[in-house]
Protein backbone atom coordinates (compact mmCIF):
# COMPACT_ATOMS: atom_id res chain seq x y z
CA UNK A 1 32.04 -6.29 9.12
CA UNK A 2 34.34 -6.90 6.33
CA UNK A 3 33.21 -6.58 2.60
CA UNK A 4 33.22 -9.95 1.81
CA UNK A 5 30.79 -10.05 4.60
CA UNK A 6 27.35 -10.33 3.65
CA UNK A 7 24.87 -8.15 5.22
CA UNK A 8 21.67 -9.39 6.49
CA UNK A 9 18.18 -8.98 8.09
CA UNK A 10 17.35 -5.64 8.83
CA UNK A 11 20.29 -3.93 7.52
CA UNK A 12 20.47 -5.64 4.22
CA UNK A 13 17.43 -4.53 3.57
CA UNK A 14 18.10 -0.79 4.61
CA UNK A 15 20.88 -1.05 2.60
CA UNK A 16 19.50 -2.42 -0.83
CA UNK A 17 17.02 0.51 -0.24
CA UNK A 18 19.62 3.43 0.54
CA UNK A 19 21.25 2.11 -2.73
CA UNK A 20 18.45 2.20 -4.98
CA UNK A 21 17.39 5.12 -6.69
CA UNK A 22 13.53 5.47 -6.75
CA UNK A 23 11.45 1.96 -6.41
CA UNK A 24 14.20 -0.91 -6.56
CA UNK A 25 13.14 -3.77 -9.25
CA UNK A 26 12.55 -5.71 -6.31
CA UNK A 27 9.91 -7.89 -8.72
CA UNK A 28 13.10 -8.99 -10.73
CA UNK A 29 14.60 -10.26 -7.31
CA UNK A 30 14.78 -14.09 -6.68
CA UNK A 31 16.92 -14.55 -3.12
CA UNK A 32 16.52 -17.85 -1.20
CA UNK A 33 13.63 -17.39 1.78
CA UNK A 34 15.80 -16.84 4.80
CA UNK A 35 12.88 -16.74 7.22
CA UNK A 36 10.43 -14.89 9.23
CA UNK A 37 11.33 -11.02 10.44
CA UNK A 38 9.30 -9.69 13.64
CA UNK A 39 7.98 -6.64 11.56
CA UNK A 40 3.88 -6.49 11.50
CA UNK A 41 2.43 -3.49 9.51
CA UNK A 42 -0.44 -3.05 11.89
CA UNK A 43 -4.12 -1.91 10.72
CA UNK A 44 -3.79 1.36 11.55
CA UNK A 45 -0.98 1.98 9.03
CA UNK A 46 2.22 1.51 12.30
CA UNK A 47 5.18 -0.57 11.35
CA UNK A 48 6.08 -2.33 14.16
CA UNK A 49 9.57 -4.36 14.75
CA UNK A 50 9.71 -6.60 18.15
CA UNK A 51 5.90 -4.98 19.20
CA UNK A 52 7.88 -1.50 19.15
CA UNK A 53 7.18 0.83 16.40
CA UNK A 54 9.30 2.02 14.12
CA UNK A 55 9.56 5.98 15.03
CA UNK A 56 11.48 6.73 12.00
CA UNK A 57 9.74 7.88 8.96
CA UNK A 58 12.70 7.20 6.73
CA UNK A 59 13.24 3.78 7.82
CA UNK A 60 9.41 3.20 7.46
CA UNK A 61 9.99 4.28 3.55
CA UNK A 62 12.91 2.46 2.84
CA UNK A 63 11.39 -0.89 4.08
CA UNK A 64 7.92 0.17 1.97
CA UNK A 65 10.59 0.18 -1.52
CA UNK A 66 11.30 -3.32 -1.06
CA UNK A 67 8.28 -4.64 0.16
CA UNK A 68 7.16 -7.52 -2.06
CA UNK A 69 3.50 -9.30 -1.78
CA UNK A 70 3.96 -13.30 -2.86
CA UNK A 71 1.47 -15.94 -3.11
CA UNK A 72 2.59 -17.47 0.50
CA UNK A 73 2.25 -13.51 1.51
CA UNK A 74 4.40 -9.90 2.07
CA UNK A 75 8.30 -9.82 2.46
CA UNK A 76 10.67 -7.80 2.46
CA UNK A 77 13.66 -8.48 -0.11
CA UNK A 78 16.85 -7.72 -1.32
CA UNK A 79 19.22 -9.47 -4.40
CA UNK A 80 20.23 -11.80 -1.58
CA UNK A 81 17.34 -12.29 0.96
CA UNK A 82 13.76 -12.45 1.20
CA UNK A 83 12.08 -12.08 4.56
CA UNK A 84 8.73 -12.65 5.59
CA UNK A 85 6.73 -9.62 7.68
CA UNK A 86 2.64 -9.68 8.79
CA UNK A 87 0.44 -7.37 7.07
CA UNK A 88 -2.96 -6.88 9.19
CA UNK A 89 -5.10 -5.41 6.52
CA UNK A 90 -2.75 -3.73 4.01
CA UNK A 91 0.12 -2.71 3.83
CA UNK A 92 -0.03 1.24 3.30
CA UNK A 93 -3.12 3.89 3.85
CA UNK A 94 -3.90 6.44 1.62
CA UNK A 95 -4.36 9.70 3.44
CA UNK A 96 -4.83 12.28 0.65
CA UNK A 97 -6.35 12.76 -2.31
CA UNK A 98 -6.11 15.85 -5.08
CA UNK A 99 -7.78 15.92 -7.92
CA UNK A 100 -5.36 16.85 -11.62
CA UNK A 101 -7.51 17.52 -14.18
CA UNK A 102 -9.37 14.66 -14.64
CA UNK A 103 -7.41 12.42 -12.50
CA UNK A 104 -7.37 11.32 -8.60
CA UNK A 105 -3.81 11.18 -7.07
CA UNK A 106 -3.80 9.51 -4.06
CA UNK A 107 -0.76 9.97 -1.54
CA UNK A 108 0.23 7.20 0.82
CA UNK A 109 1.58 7.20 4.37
CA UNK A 110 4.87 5.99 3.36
CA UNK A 111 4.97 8.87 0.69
CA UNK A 112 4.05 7.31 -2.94
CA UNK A 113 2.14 8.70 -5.09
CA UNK A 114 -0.92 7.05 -6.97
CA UNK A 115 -2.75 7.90 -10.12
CA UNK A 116 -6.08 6.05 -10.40
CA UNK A 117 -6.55 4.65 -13.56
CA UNK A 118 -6.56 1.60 -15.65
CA UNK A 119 -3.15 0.24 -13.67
CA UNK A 120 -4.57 1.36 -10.03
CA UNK A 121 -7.67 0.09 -9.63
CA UNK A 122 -9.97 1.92 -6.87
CA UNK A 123 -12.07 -0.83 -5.28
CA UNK A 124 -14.62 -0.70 -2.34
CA UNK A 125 -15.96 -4.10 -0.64
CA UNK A 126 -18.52 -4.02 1.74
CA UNK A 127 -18.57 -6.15 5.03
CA UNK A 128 -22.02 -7.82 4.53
CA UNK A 129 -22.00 -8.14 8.52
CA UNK A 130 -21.75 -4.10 9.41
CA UNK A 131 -22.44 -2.45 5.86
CA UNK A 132 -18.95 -0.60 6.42
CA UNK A 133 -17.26 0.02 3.02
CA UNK A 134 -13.70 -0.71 2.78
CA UNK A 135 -12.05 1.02 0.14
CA UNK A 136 -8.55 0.90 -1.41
CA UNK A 137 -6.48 1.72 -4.12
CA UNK A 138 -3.78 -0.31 -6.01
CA UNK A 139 -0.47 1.26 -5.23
CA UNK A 140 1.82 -0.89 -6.91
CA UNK A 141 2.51 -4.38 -8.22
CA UNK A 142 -0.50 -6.10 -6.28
CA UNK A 143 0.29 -3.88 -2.92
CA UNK A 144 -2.55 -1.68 -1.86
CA UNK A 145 -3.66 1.35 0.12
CA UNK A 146 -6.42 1.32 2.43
CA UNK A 147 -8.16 4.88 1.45
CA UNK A 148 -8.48 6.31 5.10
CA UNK A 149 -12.36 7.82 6.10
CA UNK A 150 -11.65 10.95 5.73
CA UNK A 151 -10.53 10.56 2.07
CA UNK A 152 -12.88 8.42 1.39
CA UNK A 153 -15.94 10.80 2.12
CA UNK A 154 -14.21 13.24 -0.28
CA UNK A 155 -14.26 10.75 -2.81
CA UNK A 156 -17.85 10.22 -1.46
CA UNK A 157 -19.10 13.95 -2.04
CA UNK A 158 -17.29 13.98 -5.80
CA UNK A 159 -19.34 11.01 -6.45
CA UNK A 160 -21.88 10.84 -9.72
CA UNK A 161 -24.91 8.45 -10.17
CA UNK A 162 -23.71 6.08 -12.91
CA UNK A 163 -26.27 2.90 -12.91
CA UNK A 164 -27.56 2.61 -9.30
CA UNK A 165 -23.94 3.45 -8.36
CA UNK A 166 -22.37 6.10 -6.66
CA UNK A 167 -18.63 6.41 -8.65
CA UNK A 168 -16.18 8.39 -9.62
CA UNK A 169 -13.78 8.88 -12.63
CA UNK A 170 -9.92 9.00 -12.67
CA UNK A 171 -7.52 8.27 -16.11
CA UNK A 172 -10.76 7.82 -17.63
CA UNK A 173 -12.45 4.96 -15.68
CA UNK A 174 -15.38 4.84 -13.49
CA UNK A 175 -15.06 3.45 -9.90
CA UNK A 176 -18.20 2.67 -8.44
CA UNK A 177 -18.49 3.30 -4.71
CA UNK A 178 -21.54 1.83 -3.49
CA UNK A 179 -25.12 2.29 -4.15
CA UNK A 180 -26.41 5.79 -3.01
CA UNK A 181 -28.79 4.10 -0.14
CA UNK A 182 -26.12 2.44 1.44
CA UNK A 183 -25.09 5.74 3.81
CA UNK A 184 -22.34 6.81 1.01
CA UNK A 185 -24.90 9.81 -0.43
């Protein structure tokens, strides 16, 4: 390919990525809609591209960067395209937690980093047909982790009583959980 080439699909996107240092501005981006890409980010945290998943890590976290979520849904976009991908329930898990000082920071499966606090909201809904919790945490600019169990009972076991509520505190806000008889305590 030439320069004066443009690059598209899968590799423009790998390279807007590679070329970006830290989280591209990808919020600032307006590129025409140039379709539908066969990636699904499946439940279970797999990106998949043509029902194969994508073995490599890297590529996994360059495509995460520029991962957009729209009104009409989740792309992936560059300055000059915009691509739409499926998201099954969201599109990243978290899968660890520490607690600094008086703060929760959450780690993701595609490597980022989340302080809980005023900007990253922890939120649990309950199904009302099974009583299973399903919490998250805001990651970034309206894209969300899905806090895997086993983080989730550690958040669990920190928990206080605050008003009928099990919650906890992070960047000094409470996070309710779930009431205490609902199997969380």
């Amino acid at each position: 390919m030439s320069a004066t080439e443009s690059t598209t699909g899968i590799a423009a996107v790998t390279q807007a990525a590679k070329s970006a240092r830290g989280l591209p501005p990808v919020h600032l981006w307006n590129p025409a809609h140039c379709g539908d890409i066969d990636i699904v980010i499946r439940a279970d945290g797999v990106w998949m591209h043509e029902d194969s998943p994508i073995g490599r890590a890297e590529l996994v976290r360059l495509f995460s960067t520029v991962l957009r979520l729209d009104p009409d849904g989740y792309h992936l976009v560059t300055p000059g395209e915009k691509l739409k991908i499926s998201v099954e329930d969201l599109p990243f898990r978290a899968v660890a937690m520490t607690r600094e000082g008086d703060d929760l920071v959450f780690t993701t499966d595609v490597g980022d980093e989340v302080r809980a606090g005023p900007d990253n909201a922890i939120t649990v809904e309950t199904d009302p047909a099974t009583g299973e919790p399903a919490p998250r945490v805001h990651v970034r600019r309206g894209l969300e982790a899905r806090i895997v169990r086993s983080v989730f009972y550690d958040l669990v076991e920190m928990a206080e009583e605050r008003d009928g509520q099990l919650a906890v505190s992070s960047g000094g806000v409470w996070f309710p959980l779930g009431p205490p008889g609902a199997g969380l305590a």
